[in-house]
C-alpha atoms as a PDB file:
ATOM      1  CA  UNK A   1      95.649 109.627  45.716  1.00  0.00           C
ATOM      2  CA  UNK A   2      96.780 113.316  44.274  1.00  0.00           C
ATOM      3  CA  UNK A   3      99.916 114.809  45.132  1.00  0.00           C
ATOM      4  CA  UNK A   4      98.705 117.418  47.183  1.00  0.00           C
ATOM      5  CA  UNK A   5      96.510 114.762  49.495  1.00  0.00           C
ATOM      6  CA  UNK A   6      99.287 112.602  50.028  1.00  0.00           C
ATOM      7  CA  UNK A   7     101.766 115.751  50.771  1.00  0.00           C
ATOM      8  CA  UNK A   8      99.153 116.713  53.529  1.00  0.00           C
ATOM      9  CA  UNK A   9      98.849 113.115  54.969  1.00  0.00           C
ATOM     10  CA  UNK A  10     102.563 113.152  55.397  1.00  0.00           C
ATOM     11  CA  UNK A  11     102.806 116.451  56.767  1.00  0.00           C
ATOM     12  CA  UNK A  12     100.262 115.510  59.343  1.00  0.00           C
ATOM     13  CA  UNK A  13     102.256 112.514  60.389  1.00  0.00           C
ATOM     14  CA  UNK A  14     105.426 114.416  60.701  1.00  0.00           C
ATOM     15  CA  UNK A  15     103.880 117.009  62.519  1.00  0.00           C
ATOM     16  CA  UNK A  16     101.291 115.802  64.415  1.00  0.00           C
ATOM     17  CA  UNK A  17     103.660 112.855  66.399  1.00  0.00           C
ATOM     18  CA  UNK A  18     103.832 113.454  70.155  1.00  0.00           C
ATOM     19  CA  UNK A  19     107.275 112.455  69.776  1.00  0.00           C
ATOM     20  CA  UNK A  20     107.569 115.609  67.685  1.00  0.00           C
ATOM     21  CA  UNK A  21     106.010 117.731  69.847  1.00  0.00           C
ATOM     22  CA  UNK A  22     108.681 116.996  72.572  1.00  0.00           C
ATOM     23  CA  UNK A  23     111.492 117.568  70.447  1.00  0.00           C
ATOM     24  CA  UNK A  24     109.962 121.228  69.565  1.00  0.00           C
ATOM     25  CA  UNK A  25     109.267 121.826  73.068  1.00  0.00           C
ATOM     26  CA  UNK A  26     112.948 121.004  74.395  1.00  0.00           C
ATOM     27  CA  UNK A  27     114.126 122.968  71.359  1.00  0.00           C
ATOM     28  CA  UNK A  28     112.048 126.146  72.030  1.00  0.00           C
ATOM     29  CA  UNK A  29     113.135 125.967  75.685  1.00  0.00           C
ATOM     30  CA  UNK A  30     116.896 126.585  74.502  1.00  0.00           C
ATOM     31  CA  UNK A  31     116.201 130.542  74.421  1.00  0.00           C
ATOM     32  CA  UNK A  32     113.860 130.559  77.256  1.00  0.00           C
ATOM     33  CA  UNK A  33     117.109 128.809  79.717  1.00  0.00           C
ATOM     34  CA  UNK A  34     119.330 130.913  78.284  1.00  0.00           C
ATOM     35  CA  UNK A  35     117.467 134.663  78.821  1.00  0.00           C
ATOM     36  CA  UNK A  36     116.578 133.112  82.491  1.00  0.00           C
ATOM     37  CA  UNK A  37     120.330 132.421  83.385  1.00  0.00           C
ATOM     38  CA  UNK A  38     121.488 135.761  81.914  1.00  0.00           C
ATOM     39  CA  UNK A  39     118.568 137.644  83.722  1.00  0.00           C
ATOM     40  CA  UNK A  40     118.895 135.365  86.717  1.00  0.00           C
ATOM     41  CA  UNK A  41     122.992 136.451  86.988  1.00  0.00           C
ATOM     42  CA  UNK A  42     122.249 139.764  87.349  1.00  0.00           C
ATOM     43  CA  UNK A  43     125.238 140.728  85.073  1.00  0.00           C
ATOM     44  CA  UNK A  44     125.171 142.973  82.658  1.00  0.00           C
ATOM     45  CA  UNK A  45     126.814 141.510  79.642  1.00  0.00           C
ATOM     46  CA  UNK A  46     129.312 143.608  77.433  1.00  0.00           C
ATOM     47  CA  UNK A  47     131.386 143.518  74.211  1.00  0.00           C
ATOM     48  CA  UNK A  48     130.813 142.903  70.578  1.00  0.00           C
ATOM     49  CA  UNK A  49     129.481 139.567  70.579  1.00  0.00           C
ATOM     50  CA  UNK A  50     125.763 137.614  70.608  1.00  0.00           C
ATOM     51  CA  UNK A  51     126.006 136.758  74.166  1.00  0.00           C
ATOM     52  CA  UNK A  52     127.210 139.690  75.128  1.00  0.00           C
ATOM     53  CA  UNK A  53     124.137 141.868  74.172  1.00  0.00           C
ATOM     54  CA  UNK A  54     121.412 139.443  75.247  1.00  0.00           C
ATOM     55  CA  UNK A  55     121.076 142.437  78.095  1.00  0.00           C
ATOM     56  CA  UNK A  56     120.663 145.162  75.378  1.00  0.00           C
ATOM     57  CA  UNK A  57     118.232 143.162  73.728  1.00  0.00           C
ATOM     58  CA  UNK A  58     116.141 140.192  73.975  1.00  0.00           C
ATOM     59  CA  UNK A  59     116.359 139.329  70.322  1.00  0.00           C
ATOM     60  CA  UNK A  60     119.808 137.993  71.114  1.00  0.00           C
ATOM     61  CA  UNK A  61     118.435 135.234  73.266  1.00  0.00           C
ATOM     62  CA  UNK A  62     117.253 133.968  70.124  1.00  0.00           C
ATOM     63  CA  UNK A  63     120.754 134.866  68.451  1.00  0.00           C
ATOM     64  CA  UNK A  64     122.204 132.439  71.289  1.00  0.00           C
ATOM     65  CA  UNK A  65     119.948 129.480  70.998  1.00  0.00           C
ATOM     66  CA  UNK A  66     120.871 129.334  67.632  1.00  0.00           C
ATOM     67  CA  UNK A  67     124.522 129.559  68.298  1.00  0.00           C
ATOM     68  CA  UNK A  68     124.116 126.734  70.549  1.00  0.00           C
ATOM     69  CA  UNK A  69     121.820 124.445  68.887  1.00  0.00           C
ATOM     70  CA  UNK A  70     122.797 124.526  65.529  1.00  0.00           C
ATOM     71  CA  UNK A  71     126.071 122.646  65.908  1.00  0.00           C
ATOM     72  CA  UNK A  72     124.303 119.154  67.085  1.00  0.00           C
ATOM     73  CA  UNK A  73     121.028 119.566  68.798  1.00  0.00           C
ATOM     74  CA  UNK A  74     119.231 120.571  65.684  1.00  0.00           C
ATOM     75  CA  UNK A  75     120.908 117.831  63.371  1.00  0.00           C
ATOM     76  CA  UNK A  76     119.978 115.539  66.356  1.00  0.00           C
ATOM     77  CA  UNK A  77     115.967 116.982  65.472  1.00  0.00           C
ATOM     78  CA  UNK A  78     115.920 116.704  61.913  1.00  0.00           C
ATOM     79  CA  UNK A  79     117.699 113.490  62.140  1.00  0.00           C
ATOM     80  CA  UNK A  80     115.101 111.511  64.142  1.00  0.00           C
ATOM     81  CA  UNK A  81     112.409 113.061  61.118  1.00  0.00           C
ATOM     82  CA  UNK A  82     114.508 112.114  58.298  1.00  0.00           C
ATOM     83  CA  UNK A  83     115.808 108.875  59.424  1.00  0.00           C
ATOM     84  CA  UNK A  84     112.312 107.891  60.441  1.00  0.00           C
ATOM     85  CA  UNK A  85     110.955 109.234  57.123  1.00  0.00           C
ATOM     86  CA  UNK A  86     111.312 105.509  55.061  1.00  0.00           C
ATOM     87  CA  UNK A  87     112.617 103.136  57.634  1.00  0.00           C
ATOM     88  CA  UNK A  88     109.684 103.928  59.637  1.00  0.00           C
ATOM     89  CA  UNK A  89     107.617 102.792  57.047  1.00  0.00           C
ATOM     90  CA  UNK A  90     109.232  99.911  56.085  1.00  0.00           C
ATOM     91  CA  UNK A  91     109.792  99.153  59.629  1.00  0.00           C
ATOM     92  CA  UNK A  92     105.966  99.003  60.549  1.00  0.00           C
ATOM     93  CA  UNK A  93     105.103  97.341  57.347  1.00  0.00           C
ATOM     94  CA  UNK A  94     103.243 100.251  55.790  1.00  0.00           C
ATOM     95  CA  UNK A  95     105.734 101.242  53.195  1.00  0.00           C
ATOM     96  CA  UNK A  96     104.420  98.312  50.763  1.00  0.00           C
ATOM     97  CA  UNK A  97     101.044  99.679  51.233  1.00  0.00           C
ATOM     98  CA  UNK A  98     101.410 102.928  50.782  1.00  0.00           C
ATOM     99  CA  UNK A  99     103.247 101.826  47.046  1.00  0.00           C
ATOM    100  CA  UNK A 100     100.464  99.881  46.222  1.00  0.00           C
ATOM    101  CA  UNK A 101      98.194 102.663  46.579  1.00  0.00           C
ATOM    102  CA  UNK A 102      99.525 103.814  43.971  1.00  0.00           C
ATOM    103  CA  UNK A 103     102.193 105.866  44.869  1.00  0.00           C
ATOM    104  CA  UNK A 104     104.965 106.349  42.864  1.00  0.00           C
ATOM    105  CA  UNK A 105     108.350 105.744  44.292  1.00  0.00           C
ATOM    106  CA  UNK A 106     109.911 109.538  43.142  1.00  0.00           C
ATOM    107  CA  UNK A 107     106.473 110.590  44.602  1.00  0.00           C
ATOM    108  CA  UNK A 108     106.879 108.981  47.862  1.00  0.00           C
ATOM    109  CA  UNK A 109     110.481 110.231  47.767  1.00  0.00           C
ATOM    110  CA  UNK A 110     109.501 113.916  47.116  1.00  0.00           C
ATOM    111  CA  UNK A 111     107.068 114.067  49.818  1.00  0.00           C
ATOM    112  CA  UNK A 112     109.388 112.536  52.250  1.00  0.00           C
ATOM    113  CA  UNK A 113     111.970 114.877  51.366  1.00  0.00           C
ATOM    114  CA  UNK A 114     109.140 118.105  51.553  1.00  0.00           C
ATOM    115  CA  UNK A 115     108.246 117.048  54.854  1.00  0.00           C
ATOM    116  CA  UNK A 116     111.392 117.172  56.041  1.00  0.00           C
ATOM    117  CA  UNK A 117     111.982 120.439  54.674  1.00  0.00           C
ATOM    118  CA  UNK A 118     108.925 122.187  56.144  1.00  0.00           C
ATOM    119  CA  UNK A 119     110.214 120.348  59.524  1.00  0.00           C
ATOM    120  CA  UNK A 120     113.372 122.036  59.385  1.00  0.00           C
ATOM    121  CA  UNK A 121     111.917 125.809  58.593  1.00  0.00           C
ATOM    122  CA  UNK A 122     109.252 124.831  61.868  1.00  0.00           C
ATOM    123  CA  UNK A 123     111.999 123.930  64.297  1.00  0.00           C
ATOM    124  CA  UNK A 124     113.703 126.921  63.107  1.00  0.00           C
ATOM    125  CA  UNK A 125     110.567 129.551  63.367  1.00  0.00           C
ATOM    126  CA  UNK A 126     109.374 127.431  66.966  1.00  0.00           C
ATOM    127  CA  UNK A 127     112.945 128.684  68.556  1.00  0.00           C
ATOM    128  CA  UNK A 128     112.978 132.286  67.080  1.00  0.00           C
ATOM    129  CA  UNK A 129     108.905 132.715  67.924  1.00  0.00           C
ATOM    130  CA  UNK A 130     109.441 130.848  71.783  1.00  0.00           C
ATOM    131  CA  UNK A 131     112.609 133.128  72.012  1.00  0.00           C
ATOM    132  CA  UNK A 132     111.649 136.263  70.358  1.00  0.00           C
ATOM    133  CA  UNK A 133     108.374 136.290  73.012  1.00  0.00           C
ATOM    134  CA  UNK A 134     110.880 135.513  75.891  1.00  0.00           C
ATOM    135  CA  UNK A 135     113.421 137.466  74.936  1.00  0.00           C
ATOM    136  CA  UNK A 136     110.934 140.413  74.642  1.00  0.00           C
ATOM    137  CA  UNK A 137     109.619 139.641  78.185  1.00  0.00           C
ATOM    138  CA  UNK A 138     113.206 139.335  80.188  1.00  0.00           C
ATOM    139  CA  UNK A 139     115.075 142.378  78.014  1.00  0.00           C
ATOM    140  CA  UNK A 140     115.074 145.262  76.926  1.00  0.00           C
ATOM    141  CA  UNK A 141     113.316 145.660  72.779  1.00  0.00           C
ATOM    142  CA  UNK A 142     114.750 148.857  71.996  1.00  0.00           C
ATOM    143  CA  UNK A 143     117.086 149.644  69.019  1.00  0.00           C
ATOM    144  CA  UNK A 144     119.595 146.490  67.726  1.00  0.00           C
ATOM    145  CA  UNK A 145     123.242 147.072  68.100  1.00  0.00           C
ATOM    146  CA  UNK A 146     125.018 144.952  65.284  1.00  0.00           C
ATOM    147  CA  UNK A 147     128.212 143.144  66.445  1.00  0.00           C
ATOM    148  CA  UNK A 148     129.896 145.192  64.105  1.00  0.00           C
ATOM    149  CA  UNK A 149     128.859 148.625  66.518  1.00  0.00           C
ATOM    150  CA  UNK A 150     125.795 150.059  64.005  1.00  0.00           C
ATOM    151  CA  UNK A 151     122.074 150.210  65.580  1.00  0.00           C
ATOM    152  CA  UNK A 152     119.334 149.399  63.779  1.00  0.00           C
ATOM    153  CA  UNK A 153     115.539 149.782  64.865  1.00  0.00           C
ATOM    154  CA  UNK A 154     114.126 146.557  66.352  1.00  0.00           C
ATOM    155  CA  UNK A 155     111.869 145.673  63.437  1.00  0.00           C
ATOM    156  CA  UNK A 156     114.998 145.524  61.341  1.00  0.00           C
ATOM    157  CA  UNK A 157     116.188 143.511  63.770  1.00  0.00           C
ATOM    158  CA  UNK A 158     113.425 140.909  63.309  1.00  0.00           C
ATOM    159  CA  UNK A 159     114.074 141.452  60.007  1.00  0.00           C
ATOM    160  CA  UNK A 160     117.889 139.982  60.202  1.00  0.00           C
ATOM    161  CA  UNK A 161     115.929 137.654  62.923  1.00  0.00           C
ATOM    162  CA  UNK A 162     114.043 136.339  59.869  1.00  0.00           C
ATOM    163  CA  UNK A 163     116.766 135.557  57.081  1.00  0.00           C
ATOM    164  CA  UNK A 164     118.603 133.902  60.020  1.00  0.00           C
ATOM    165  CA  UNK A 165     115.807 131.814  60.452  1.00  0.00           C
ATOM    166  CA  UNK A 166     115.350 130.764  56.635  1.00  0.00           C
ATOM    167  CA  UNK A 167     119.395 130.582  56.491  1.00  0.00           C
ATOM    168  CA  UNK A 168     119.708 128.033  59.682  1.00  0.00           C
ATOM    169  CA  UNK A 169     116.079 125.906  57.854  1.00  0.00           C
ATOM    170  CA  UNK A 170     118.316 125.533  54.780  1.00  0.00           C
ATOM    171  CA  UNK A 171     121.125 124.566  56.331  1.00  0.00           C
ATOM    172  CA  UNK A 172     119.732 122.031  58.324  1.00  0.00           C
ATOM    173  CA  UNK A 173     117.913 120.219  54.904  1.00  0.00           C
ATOM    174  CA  UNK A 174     121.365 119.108  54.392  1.00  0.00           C
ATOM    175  CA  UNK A 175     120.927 117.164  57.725  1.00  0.00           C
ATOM    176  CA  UNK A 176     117.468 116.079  56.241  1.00  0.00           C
ATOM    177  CA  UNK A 177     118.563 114.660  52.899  1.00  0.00           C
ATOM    178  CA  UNK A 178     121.501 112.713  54.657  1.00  0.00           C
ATOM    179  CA  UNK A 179     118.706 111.299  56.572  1.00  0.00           C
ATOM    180  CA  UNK A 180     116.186 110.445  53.954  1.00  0.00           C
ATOM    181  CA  UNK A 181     119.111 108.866  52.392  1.00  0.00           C
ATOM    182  CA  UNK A 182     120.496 106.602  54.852  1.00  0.00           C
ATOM    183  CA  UNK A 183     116.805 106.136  55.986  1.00  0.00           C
ATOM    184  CA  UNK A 184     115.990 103.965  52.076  1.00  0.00           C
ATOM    185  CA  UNK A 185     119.296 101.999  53.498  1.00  0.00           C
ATOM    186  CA  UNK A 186     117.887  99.947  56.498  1.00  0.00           C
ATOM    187  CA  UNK A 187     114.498  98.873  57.929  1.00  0.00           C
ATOM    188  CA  UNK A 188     115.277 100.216  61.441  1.00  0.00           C
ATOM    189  CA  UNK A 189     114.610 103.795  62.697  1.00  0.00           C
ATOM    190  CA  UNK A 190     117.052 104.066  65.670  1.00  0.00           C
ATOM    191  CA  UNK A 191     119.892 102.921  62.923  1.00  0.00           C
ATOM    192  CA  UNK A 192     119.182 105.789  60.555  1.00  0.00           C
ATOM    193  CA  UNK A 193     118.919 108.170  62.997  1.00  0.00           C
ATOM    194  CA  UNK A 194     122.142 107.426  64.150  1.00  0.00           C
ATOM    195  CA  UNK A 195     124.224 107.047  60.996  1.00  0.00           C
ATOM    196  CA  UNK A 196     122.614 110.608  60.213  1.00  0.00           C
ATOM    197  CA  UNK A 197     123.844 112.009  63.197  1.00  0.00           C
ATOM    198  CA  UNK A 198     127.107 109.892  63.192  1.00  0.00           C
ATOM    199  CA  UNK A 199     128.090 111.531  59.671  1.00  0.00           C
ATOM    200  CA  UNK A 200     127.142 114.864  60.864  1.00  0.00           C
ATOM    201  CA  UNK A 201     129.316 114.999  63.698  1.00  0.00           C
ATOM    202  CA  UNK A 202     132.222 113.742  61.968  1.00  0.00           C
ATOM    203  CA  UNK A 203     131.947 116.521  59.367  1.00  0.00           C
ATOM    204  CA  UNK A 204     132.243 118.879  62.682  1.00  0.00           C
ATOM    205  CA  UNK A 205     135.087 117.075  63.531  1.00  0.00           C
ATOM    206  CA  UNK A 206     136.979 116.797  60.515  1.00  0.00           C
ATOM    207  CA  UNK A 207     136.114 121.037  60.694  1.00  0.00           C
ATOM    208  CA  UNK A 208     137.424 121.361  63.785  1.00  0.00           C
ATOM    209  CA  UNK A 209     141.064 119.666  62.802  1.00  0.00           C
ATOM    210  CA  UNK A 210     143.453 122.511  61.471  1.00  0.00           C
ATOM    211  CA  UNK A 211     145.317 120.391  59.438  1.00  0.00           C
ATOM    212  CA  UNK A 212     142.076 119.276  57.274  1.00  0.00           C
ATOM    213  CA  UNK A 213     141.773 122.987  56.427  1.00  0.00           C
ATOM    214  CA  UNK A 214     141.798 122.230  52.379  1.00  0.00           C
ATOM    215  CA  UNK A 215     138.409 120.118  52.869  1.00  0.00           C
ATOM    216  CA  UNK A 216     136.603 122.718  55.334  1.00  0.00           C
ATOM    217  CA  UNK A 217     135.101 124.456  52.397  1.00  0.00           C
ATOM    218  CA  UNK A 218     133.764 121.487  51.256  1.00  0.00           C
ATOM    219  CA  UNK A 219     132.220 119.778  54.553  1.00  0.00           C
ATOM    220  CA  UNK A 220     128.100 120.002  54.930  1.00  0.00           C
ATOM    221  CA  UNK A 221     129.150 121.611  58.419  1.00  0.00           C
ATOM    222  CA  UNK A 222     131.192 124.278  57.437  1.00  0.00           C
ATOM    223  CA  UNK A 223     128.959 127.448  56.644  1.00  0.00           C
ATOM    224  CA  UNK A 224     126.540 126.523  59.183  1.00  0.00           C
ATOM    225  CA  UNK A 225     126.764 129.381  61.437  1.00  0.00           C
ATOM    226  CA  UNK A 226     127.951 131.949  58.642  1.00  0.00           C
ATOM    227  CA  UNK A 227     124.601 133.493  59.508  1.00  0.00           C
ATOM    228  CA  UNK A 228     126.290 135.568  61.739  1.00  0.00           C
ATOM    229  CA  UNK A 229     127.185 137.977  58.800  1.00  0.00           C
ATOM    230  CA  UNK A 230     123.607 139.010  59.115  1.00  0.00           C
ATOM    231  CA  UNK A 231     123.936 140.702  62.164  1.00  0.00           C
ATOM    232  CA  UNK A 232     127.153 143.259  60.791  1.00  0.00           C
ATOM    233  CA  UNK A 233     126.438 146.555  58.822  1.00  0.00           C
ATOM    234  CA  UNK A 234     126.718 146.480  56.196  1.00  0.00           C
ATOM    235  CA  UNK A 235     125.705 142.553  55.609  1.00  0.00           C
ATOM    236  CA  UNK A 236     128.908 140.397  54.075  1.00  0.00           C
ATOM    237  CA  UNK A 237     126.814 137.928  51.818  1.00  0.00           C
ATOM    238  CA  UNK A 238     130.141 135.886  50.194  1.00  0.00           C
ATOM    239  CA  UNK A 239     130.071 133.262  52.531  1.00  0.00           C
ATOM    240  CA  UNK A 240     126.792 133.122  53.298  1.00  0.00           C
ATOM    241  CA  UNK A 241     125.784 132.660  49.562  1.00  0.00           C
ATOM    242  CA  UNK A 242     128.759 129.729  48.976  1.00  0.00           C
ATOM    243  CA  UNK A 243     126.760 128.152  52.384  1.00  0.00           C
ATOM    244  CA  UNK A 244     124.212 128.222  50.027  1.00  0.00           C
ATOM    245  CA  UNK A 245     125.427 126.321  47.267  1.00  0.00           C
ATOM    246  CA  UNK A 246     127.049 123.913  49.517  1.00  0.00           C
ATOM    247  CA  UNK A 247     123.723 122.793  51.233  1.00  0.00           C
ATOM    248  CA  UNK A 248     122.311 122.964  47.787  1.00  0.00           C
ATOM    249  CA  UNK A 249     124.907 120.518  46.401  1.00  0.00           C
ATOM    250  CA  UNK A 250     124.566 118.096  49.206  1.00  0.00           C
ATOM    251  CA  UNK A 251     121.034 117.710  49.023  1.00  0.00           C
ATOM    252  CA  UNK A 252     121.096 117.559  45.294  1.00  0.00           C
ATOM    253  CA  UNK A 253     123.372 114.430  45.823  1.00  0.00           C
ATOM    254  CA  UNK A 254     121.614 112.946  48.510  1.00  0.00           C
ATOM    255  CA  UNK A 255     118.903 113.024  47.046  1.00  0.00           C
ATOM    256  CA  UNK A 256     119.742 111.769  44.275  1.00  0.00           C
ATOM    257  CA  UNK A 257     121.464 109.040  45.592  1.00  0.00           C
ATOM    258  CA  UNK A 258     118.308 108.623  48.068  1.00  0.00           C
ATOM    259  CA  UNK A 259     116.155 108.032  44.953  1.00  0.00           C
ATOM    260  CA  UNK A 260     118.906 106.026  43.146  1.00  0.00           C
ATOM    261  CA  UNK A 261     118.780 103.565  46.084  1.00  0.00           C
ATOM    262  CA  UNK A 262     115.089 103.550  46.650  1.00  0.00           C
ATOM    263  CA  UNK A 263     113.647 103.180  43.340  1.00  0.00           C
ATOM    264  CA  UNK A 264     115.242 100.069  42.344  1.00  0.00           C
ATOM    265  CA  UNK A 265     114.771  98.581  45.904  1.00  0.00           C
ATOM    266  CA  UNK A 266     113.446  95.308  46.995  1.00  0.00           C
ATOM    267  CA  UNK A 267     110.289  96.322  49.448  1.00  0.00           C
ATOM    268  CA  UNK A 268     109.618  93.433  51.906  1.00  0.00           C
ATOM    269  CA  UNK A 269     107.942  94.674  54.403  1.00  0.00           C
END
């Protein structure tokens, strides 16, 4: 089978589950709930922060979701993928199969991990597309005004919109290669999921504790919603770009460790 067939086949399993689908569909609904309760308050919202101008402009419905989800509900997404990525396969029995067919382990691995990525950029565009066409529906789509006070014109806006986007997709990879490595540890789904998940929220944790401030830099969690310097004028990149190389680091090591475990492992099933 070439590379590029078997990267389609598994990016046709990974996105063409129903399961899938419902996890997108709850996710894009985040925005949606959000714009309706502002609207539906009849408030107008004020001061210098994201939910303060969702009534300036629907773009920060989007802004919101992203506020909101980032911190476990998309982890909780990407983990279900990733964990399921090779305990799934082992768990139905298809895993010996597919390395019989023949697929190389680091092959296998690689696709498994691209899937994952490509899962993580479509959660990430479903929420800003759903809440972008919401947003634009509920609120005003004039001119942008930054939290740091500048304007911009609203197709700069979905310009920032965008780089948030690929910035929150990155992050979340982390999430994925965490998965895909726990997921070469165990034959059962629901297990990988959760140890993905588990280790993720302890990393929010252990940011959350003041007195673990010499480790912050260094937890997965810890730059995840540094986007936020996208929305001042001018941008601040520093921390943004050390987010970066954090989440680049992590999956590095998963990974590696992901194809350290799986390519000398017994397959059984």
């Amino acid at each position: 089978m070439s590379p590029g067939r078997f990267l389609g086949s598994e990016l046709r399993m990974v996105l063409g589950r129903r399961r899938n689908h419902v996890l997108l569909a709850i996710l894009a609904l985040v925005p949606v709930l959000i714009g309706i309760a502002v609207k539906a308050s009849g408030q107008d919202a004020s001061g210098g922060s994201i939910f303060g101008g969702i009534t300036r402009n629907g773009l920060f419905a989007v802004l919101a979701a992203f506020l909101v989800v980032t911190p476990l509900f998309l982890p909780l997404v990407v983990s279900v993928v990733a964990g399921d990525a090779i305990a799934g396969e082992a768990n139905t029995g298809t895993l010996r199969y597919l390395l019989t067919v023949p697929v190389g382990r680091s092959r296998l691995l690689g696709a498994k991990l691209t899937a994952i990525a490509v899962w993580c950029l479509v959660c990430a565009v479903t929420l800003a597309g759903i809440g972008a066409v919401a947003g634009l529906f509920l609120f005003p789509a004039g001119r942008l005004t930054l939290l740091s006070g500048h304007t911009v014109s609203y197709a700069q806006g979905l310009g920032r919109l965008s780089l948030v986007v690929l910035y929150v997709a990155a992050s979340a990879l982390t999430v994925g290669a965490i998965g895909l490595f726990v997921s070469t540890m165990t034959e059962v789904p629901i297990a990988a999921m959760a140890a993905t998940l588990t280790l993720t929220v302890v990393s929010e944790v252990a940011d959350a504790v003041p007195q673990l401030a010499r480790i912050h830099g260094w937890l997965p969690s810890h730059y995840w919603l540094q986007w936020v310097d996208l929305l001042r004028d001018p941008v601040y990149t520093g921390d943004m770009a050390t987010g970066l190389l954090v989440t680049l680091g992590y999956v590095a090591f998963f990974v590696a460790l992901a194809w350290a475990r799986f390519s000398g492992k017994d397959v059984t099933s």
